[in-house]
Protein backbone atom coordinates (compact mmCIF):
# COMPACT_ATOMS: atom_id res chain seq x y z
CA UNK A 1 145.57 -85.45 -63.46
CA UNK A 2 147.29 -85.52 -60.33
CA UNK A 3 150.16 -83.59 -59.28
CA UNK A 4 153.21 -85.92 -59.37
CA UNK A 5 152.42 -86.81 -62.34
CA UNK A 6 156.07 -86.32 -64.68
CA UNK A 7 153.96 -85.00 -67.33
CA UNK A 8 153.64 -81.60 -65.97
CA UNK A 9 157.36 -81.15 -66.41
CA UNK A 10 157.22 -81.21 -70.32
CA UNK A 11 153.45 -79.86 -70.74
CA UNK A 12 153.30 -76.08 -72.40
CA UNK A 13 151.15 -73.90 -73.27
CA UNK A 14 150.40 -74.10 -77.19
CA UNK A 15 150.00 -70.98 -77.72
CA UNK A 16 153.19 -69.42 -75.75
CA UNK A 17 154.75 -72.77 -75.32
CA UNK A 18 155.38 -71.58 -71.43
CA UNK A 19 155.06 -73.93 -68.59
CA UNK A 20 151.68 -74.59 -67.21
CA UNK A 21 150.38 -75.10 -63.42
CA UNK A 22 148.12 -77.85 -62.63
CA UNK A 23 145.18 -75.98 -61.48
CA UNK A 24 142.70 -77.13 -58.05
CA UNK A 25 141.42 -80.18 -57.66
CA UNK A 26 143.71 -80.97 -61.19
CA UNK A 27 141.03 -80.68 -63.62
CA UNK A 28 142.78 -77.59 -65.33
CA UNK A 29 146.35 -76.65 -66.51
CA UNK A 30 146.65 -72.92 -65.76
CA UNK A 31 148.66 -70.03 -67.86
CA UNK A 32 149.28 -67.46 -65.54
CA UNK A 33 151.08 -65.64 -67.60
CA UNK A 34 147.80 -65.33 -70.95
CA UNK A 35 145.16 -66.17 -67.97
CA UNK A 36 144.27 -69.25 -69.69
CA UNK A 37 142.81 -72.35 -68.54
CA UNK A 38 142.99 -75.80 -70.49
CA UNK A 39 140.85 -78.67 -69.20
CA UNK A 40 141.86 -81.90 -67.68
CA UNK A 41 139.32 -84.33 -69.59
CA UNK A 42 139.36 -88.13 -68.09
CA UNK A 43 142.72 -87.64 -67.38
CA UNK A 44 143.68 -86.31 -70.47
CA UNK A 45 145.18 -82.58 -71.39
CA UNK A 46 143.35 -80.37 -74.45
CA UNK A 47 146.07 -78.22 -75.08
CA UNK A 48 144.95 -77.16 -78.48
CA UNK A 49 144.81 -73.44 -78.90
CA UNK A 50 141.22 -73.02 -79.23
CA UNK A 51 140.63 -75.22 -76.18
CA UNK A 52 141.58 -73.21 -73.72
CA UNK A 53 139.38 -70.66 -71.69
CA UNK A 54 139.93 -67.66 -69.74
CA UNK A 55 140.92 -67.82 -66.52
CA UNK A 56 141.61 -65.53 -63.63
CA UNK A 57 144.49 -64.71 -61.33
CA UNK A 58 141.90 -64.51 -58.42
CA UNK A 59 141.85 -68.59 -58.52
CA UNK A 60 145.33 -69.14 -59.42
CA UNK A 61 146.88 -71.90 -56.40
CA UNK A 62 149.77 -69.63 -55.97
CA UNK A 63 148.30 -66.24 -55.61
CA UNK A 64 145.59 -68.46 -53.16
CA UNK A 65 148.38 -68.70 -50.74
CA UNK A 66 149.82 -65.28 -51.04
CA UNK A 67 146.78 -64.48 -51.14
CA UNK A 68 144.57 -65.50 -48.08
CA UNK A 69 141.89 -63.38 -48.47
CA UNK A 70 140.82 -64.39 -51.88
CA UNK A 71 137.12 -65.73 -51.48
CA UNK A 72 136.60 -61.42 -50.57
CA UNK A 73 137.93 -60.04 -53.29
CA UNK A 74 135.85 -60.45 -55.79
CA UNK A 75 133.31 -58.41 -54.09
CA UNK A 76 136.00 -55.70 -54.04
CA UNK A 77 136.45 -55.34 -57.51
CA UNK A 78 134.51 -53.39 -59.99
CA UNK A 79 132.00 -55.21 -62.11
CA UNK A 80 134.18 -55.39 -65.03
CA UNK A 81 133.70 -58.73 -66.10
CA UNK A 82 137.53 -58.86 -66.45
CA UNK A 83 140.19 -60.20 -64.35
CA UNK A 84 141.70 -58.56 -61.94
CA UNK A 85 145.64 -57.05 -62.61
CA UNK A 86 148.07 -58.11 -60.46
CA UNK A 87 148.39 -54.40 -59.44
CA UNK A 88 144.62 -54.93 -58.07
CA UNK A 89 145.59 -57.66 -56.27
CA UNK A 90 148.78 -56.64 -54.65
CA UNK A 91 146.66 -53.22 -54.03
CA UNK A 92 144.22 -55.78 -52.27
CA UNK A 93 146.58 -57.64 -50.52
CA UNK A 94 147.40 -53.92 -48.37
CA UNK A 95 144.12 -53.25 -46.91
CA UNK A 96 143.31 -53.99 -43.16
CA UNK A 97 141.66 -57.73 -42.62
CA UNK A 98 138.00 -57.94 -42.01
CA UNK A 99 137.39 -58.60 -38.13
C-alpha cells in the first residue's frame, strides 16, 4: 500500500474504529493508540479483529522522528517482553547522546 493512497483517509481500526498510520515500508497499518499492527497483504488491508498483532511504539514512523535514537533503545529497556510506555520513551528521549 503506498502512502497517497485515498484509502488511508477512511481506513479504522476494527476494533476502536480510530484512524490508522500506514506503517514502514507500507506493509502494516499501525494503532498507536492499542499498539496494534494489521498487515498489508498484496496490497490488500486485514483489518479483522483477530488479524491484527502487537506492535510497539519503539517502531512507530512518528515517534522514529521524534525519536532519533531509536535503533538504541531497545537495549535500554528491561527485558520485559513488553512495549515500552511512552513515559519510557520520553524518559529516553532526556539522556545525553552516545559519542
Amino acid at each position: 500500500m503506498k502512502p497517497d493512497n485515498p484509502l488511508l483517509r477512511i481506513l479504522v481500526c476494527p476494533l476502536d474504529k480510530g484512524p490508522l498510520i500506514l506503517d514502514e515500508p507500507g506493509s502494516a497499518l499501525y494503532n498507536p493508540r492499542l499498539r496494534r499492527r494489521y498487515p498489508v497483504i498484496d496490497g490488500i488491508p486485514q483489518l479483522l479483529p483477530d488479524s491484527g498483532e502487537p506492535g510497539s511504539a519503539l517502531y512507530n514512523p512518528r515517534l522514529r522522528r521524534r525519536y532519533p535514537v531509536i535503533d538504541g533503545i531497545p537495549q535500554l529497556l528491561p527485558d520485559s517482553g513488553e512495549p515500552a510506555s511512552d513515559e519510557q520513551l520520553a524518559a529516553l528521549s532526556t539522556l545525553p547522546a552516545a559519542h
